[in-house]
PDB file of N, CA and C in Angstrom:
ATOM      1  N   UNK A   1      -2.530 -33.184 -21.522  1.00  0.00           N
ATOM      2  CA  UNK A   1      -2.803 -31.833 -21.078  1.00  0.00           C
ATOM      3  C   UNK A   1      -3.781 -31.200 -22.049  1.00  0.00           C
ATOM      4  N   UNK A   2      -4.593 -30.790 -22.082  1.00  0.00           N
ATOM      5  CA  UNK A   2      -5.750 -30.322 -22.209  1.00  0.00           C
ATOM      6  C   UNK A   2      -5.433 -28.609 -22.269  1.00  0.00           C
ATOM      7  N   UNK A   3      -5.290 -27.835 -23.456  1.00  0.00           N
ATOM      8  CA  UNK A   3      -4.965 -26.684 -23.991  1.00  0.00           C
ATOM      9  C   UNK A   3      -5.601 -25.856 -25.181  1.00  0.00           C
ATOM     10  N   UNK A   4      -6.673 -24.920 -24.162  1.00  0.00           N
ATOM     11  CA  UNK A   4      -7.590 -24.046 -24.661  1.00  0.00           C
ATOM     12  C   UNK A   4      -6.669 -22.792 -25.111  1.00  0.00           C
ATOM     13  N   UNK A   5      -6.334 -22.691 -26.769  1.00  0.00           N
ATOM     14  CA  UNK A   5      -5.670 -21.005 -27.171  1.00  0.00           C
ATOM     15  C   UNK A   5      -7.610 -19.909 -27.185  1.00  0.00           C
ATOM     16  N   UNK A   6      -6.417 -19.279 -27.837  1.00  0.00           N
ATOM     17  CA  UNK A   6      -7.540 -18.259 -28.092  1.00  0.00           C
ATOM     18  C   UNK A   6      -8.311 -18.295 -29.536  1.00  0.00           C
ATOM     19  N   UNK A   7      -8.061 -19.194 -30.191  1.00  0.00           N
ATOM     20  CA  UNK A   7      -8.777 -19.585 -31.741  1.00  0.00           C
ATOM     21  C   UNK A   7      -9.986 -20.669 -31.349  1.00  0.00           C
ATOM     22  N   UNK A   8      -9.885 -21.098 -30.214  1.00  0.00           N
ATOM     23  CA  UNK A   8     -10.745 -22.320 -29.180  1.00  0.00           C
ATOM     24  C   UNK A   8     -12.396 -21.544 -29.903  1.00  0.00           C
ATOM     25  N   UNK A   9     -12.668 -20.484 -29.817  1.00  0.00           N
ATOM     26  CA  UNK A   9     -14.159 -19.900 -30.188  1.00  0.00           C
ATOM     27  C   UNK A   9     -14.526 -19.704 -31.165  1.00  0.00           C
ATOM     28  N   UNK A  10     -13.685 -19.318 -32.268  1.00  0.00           N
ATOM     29  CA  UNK A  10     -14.091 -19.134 -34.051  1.00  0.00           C
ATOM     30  C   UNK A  10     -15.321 -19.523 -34.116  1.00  0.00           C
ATOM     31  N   UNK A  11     -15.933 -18.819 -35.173  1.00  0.00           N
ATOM     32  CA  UNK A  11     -16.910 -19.508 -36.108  1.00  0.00           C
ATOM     33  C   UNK A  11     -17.937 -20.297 -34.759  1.00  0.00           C
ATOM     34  N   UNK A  12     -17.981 -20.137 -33.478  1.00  0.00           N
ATOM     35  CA  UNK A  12     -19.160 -20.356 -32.495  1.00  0.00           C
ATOM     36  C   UNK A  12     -18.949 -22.234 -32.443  1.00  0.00           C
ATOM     37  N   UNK A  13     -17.866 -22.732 -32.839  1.00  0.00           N
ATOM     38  CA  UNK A  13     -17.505 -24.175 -32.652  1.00  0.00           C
ATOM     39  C   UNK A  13     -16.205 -23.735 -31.572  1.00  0.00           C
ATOM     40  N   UNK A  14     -15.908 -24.810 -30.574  1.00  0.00           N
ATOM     41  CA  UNK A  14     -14.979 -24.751 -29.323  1.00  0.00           C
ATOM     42  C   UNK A  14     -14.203 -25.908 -30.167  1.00  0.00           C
ATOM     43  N   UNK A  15     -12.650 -25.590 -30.044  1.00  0.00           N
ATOM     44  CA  UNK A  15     -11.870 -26.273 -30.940  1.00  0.00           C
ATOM     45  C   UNK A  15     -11.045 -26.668 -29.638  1.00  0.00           C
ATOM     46  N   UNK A  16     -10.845 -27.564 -29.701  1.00  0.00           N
ATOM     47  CA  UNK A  16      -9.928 -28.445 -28.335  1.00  0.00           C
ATOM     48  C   UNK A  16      -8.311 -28.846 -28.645  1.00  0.00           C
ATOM     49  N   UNK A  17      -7.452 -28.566 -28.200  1.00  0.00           N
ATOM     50  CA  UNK A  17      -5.727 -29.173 -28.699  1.00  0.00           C
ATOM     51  C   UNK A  17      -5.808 -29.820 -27.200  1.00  0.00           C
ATOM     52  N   UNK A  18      -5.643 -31.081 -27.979  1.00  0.00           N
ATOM     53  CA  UNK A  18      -4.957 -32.316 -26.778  1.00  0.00           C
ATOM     54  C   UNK A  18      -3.369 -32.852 -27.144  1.00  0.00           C
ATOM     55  N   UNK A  19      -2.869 -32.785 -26.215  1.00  0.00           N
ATOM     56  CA  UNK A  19      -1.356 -33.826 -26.257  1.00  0.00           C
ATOM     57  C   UNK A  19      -1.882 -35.171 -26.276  1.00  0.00           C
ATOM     58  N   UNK A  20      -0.663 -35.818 -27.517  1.00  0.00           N
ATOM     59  CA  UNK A  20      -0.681 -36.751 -27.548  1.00  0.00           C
ATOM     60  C   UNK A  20      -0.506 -38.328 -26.780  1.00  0.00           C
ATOM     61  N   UNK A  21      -0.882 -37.802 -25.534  1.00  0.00           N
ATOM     62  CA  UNK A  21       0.323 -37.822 -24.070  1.00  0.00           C
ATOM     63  C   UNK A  21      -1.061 -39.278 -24.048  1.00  0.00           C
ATOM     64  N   UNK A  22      -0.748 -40.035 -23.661  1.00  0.00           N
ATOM     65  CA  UNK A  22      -2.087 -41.801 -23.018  1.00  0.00           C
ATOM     66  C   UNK A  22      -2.530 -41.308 -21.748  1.00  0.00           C
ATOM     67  N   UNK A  23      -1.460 -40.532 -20.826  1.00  0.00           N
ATOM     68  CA  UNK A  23      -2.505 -39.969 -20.025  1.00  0.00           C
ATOM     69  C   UNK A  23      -3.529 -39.019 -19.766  1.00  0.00           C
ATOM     70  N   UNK A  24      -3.418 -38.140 -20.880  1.00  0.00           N
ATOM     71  CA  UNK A  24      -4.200 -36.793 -21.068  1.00  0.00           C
ATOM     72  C   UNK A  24      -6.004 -37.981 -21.809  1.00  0.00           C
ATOM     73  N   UNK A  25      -5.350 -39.168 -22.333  1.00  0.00           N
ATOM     74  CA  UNK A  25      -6.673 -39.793 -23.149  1.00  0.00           C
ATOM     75  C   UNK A  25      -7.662 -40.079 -21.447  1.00  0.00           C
ATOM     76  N   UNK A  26      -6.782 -40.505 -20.832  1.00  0.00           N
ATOM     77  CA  UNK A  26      -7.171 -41.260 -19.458  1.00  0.00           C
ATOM     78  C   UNK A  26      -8.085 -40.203 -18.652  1.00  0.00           C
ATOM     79  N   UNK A  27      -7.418 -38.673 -18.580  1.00  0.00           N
ATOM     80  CA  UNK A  27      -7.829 -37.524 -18.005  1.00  0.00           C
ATOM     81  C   UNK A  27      -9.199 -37.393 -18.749  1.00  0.00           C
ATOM     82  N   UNK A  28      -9.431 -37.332 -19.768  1.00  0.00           N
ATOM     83  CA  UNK A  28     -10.338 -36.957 -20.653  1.00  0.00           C
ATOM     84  C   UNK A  28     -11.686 -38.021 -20.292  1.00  0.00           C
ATOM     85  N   UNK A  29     -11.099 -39.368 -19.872  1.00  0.00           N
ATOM     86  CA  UNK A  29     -12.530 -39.950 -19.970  1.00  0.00           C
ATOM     87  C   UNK A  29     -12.803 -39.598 -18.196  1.00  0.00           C
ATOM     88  N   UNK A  30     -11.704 -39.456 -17.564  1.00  0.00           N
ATOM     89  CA  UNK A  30     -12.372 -39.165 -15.388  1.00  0.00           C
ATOM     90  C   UNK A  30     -13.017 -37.875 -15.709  1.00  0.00           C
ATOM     91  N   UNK A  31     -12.440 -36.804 -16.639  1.00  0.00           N
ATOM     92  CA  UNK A  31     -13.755 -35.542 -16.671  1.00  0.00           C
ATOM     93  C   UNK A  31     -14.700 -36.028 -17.482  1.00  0.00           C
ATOM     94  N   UNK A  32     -14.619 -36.325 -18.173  1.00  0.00           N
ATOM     95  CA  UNK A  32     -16.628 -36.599 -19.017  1.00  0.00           C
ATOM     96  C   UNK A  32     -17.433 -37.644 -18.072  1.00  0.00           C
ATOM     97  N   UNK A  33     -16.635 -39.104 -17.574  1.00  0.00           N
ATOM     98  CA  UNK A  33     -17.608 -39.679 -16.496  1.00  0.00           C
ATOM     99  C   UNK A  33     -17.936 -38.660 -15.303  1.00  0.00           C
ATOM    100  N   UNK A  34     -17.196 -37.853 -14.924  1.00  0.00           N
ATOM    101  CA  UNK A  34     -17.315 -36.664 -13.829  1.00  0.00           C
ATOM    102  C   UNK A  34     -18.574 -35.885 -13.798  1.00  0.00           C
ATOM    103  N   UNK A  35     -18.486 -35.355 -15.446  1.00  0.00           N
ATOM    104  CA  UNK A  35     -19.685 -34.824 -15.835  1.00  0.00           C
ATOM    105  C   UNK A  35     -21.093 -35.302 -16.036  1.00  0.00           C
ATOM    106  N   UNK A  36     -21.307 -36.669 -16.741  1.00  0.00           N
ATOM    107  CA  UNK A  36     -22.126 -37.518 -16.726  1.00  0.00           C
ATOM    108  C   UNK A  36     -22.857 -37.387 -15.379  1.00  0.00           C
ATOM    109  N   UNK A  37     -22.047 -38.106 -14.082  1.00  0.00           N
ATOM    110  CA  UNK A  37     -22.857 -38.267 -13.334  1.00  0.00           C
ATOM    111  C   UNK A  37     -23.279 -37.405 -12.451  1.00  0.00           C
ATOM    112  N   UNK A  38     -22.453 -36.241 -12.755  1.00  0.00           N
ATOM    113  CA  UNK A  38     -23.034 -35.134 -11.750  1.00  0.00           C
ATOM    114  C   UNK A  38     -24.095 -34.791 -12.390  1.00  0.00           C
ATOM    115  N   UNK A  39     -24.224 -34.391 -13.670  1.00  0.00           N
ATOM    116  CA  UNK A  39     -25.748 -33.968 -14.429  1.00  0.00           C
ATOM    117  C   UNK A  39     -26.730 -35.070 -14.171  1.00  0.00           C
ATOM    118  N   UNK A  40     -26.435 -36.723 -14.071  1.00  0.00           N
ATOM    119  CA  UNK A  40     -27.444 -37.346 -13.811  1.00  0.00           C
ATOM    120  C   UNK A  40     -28.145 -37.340 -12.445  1.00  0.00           C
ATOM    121  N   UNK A  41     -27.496 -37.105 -11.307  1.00  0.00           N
ATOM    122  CA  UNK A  41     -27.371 -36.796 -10.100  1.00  0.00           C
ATOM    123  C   UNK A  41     -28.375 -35.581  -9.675  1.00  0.00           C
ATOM    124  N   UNK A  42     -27.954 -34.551 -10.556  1.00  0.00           N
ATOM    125  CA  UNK A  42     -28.520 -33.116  -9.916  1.00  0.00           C
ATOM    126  C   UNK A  42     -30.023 -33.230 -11.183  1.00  0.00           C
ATOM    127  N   UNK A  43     -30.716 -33.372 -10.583  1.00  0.00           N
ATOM    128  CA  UNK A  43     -32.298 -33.232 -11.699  1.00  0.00           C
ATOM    129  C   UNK A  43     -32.855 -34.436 -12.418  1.00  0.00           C
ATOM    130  N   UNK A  44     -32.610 -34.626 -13.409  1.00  0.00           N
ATOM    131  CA  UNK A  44     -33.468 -35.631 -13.964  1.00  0.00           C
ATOM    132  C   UNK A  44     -33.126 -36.968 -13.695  1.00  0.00           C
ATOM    133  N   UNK A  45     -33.920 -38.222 -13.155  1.00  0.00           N
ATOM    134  CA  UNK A  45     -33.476 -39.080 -12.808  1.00  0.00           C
ATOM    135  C   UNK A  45     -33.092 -40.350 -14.124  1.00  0.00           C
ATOM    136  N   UNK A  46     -32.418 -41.540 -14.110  1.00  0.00           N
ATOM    137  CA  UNK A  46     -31.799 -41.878 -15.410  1.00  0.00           C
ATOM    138  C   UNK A  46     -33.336 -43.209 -15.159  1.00  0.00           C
ATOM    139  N   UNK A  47     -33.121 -43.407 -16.191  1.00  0.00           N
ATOM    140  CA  UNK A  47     -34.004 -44.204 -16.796  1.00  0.00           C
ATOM    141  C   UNK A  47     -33.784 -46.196 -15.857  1.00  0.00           C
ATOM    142  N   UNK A  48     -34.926 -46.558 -15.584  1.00  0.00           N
ATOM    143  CA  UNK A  48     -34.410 -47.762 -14.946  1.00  0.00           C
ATOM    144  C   UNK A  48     -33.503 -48.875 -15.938  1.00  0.00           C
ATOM    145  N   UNK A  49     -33.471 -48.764 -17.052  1.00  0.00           N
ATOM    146  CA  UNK A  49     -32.888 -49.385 -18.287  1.00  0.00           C
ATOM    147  C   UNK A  49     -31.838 -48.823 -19.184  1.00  0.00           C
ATOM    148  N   UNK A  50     -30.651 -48.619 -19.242  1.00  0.00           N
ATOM    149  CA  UNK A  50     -30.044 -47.684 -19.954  1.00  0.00           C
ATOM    150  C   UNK A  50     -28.745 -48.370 -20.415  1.00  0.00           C
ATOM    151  N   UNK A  51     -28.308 -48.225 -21.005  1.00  0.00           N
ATOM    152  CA  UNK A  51     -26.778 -48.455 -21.537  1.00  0.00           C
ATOM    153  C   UNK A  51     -25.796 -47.224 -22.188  1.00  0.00           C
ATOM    154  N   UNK A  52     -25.081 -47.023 -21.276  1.00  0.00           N
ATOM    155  CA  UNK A  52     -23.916 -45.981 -21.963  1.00  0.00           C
ATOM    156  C   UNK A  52     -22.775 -46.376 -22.129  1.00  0.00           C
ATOM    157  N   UNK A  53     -22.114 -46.244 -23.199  1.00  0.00           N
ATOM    158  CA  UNK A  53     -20.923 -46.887 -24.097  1.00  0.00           C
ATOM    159  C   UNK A  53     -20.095 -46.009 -23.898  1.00  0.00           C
ATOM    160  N   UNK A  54     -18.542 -45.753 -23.372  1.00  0.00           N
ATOM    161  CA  UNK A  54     -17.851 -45.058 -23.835  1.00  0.00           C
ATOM    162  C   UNK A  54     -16.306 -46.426 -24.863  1.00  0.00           C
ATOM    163  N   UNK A  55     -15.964 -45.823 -25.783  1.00  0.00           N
ATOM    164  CA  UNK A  55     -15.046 -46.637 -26.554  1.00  0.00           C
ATOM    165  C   UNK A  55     -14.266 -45.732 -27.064  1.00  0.00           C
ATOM    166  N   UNK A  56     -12.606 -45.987 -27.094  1.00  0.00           N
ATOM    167  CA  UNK A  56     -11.769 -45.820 -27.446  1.00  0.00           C
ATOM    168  C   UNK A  56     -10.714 -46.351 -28.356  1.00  0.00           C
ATOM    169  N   UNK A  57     -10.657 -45.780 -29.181  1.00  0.00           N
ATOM    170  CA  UNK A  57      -9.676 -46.945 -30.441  1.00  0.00           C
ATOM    171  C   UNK A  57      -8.642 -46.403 -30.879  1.00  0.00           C
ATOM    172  N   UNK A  58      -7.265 -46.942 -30.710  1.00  0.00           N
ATOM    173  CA  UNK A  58      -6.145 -46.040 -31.568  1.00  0.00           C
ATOM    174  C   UNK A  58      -6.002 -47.024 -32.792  1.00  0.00           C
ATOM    175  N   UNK A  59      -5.362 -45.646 -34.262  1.00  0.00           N
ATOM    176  CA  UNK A  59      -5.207 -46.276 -34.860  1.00  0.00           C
ATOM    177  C   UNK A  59      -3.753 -46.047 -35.526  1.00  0.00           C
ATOM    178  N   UNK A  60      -3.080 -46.889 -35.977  1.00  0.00           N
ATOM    179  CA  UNK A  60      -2.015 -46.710 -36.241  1.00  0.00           C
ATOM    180  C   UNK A  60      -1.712 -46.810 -37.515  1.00  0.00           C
ATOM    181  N   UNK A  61      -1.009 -45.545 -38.337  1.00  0.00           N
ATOM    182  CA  UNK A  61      -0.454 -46.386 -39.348  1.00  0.00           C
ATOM    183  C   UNK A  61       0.951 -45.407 -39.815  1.00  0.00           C
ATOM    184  N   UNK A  62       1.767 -46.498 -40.447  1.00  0.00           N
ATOM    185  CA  UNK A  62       3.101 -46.156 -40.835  1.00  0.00           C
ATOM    186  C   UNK A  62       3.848 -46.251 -39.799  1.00  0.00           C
ATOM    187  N   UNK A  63       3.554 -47.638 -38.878  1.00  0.00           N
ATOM    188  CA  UNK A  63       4.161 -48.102 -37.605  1.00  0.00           C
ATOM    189  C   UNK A  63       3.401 -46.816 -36.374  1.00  0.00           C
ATOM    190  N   UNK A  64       4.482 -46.487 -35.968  1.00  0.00           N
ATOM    191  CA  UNK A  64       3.778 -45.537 -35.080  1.00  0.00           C
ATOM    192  C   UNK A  64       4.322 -44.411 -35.175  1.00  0.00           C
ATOM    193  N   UNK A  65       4.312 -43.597 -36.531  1.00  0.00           N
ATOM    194  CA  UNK A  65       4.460 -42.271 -37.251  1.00  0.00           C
ATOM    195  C   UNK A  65       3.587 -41.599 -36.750  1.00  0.00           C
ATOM    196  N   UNK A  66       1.947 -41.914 -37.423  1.00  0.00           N
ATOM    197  CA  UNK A  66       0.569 -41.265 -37.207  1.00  0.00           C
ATOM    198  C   UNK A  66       0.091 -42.197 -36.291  1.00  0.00           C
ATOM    199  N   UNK A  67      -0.511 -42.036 -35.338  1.00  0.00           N
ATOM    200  CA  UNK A  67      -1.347 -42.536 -33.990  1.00  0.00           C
ATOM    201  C   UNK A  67      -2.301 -41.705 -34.643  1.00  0.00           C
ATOM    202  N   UNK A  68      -3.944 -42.026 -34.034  1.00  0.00           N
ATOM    203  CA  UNK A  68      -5.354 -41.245 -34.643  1.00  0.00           C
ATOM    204  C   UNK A  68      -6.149 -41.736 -33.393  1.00  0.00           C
ATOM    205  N   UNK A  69      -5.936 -41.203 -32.643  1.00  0.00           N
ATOM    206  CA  UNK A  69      -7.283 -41.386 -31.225  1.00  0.00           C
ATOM    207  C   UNK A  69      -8.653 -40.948 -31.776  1.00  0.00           C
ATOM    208  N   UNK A  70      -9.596 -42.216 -31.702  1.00  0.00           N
ATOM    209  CA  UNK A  70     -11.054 -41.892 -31.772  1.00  0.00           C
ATOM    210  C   UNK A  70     -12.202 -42.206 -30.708  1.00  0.00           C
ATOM    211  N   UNK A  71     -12.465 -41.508 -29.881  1.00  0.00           N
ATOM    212  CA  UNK A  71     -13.052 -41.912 -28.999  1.00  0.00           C
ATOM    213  C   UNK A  71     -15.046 -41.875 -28.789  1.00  0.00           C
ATOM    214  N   UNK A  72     -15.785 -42.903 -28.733  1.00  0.00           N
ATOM    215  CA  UNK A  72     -16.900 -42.578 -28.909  1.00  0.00           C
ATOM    216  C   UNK A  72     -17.551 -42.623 -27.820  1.00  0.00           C
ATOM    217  N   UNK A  73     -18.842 -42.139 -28.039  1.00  0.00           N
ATOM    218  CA  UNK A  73     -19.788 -41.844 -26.401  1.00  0.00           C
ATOM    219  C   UNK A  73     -21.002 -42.683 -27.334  1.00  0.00           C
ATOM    220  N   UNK A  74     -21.566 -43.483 -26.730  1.00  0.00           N
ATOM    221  CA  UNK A  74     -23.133 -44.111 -27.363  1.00  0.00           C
ATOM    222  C   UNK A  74     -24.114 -44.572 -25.922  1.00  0.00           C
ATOM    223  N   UNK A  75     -25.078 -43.723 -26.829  1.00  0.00           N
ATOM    224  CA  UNK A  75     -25.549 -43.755 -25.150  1.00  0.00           C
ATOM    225  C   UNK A  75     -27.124 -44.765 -25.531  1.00  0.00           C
ATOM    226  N   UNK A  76     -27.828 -45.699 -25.255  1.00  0.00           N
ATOM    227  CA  UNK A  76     -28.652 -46.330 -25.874  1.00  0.00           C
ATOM    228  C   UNK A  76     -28.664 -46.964 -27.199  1.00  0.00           C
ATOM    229  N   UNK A  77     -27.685 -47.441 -27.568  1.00  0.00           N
ATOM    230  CA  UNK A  77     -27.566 -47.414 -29.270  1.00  0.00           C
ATOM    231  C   UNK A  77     -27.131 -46.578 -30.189  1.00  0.00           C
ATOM    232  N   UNK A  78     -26.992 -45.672 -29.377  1.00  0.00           N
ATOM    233  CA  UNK A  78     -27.300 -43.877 -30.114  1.00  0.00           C
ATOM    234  C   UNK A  78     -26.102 -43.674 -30.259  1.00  0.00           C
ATOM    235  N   UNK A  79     -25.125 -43.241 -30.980  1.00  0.00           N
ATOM    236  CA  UNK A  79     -23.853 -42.590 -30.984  1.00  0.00           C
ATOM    237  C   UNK A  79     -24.140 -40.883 -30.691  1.00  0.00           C
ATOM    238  N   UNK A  80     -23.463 -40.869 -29.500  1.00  0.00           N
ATOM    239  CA  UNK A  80     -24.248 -39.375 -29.132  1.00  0.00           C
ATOM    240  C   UNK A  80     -23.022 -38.300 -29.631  1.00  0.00           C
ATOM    241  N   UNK A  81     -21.450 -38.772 -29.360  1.00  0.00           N
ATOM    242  CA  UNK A  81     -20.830 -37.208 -30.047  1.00  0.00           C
ATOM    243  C   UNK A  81     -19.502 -38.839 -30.208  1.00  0.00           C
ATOM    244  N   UNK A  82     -18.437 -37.919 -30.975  1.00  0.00           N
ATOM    245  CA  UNK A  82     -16.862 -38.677 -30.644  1.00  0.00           C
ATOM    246  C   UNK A  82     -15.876 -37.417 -31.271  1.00  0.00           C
ATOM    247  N   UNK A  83     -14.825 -37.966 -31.242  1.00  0.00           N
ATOM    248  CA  UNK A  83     -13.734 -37.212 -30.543  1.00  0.00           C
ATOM    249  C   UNK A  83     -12.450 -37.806 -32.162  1.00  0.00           C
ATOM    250  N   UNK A  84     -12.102 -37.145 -32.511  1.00  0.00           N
ATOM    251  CA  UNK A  84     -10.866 -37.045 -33.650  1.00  0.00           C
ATOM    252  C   UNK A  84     -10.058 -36.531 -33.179  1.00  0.00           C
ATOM    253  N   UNK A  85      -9.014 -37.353 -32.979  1.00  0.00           N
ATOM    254  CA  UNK A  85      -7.579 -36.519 -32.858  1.00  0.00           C
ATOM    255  C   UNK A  85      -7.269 -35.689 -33.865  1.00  0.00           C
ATOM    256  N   UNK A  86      -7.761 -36.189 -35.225  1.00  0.00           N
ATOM    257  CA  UNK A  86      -6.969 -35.671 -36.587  1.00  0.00           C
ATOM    258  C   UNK A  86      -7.551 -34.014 -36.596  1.00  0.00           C
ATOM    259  N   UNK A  87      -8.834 -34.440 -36.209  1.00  0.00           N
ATOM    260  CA  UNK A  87      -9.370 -33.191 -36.529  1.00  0.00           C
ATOM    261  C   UNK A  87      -9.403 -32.642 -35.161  1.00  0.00           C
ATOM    262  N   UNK A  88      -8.962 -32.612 -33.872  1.00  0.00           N
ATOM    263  CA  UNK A  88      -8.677 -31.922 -32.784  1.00  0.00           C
ATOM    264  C   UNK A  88      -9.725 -31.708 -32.214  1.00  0.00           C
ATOM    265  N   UNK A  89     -11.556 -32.357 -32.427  1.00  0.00           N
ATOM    266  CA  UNK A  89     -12.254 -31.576 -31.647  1.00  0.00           C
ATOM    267  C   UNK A  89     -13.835 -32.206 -31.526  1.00  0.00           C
ATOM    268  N   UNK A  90     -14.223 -32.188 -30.472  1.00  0.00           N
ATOM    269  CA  UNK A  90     -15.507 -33.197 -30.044  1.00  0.00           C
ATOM    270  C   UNK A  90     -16.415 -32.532 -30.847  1.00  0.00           C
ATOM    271  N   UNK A  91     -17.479 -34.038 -32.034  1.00  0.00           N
ATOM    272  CA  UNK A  91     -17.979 -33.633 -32.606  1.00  0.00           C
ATOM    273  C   UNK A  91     -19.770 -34.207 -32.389  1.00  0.00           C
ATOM    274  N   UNK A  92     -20.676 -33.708 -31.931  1.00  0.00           N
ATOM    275  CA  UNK A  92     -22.119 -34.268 -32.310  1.00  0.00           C
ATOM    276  C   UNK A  92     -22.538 -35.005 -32.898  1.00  0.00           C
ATOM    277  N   UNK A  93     -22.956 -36.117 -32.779  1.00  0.00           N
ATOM    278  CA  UNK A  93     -23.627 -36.830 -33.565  1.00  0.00           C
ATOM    279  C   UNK A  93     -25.149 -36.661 -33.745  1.00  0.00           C
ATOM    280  N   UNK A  94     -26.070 -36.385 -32.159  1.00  0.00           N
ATOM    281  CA  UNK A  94     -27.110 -36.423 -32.415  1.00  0.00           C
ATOM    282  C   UNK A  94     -27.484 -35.123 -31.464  1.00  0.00           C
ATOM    283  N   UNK A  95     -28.962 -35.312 -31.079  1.00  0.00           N
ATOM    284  CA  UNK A  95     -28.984 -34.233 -30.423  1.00  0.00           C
ATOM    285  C   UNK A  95     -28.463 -33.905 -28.856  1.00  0.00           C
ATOM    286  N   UNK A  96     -28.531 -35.263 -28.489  1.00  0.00           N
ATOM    287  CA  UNK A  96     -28.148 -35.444 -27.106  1.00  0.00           C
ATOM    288  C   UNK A  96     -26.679 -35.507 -26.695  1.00  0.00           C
ATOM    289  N   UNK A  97     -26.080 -35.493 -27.990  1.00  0.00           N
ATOM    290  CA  UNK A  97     -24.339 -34.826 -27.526  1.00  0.00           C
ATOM    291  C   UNK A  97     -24.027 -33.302 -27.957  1.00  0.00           C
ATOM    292  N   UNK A  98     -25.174 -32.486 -28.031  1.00  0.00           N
ATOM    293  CA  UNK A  98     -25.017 -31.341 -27.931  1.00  0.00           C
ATOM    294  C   UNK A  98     -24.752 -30.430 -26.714  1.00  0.00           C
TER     295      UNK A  98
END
């Protein structure tokens, strides 16, 4: 479940609280492919050559005390943004995950 408070705007960064829930990880990647292709769809057309990566890795430690979801987007080689559980919130890598 996917839960916007009202601290979500501070400081002009959008701060995201996800449950720790495997299906909220699952939800998370049907809206960003959702998004992807509707923006590729409506206007600019995609390149005849392209590769987009999405990857997901849990990590565990102290058995399964701390779980650490990291999820990355690489779009051409490029690591374009990823995602910290620890730190709760999708972060930029380059310009094109802005």
């Amino acid at each position: 479940m996917l839960l916007l408070n009202r601290s979500c705007f501070q400081g002009g960064r959008m701060r995201v609280t996800i449950s720790r829930n495997p299906w909220t990880a699952a939800g998370i990647v049907m809206v960003i492919f959702m998004v992807l292709r509707t923006s590729m769809a409506h206007g600019r057309g995609a390149p005849k050559n392209f590769v987009y990566q999405f990857k997901s890795m849990c990590y565990f430690t102290n058995g399964t005390e701390h779980v650490k979801l990291v999820v990355r987007q690489i779009y051409n080689k490029e690591e374009i943004l990823h995602f910290d559980s620890d730190l709760d919130e999708f972060v930029a890598v380059s310009e094109l995950g802005r």
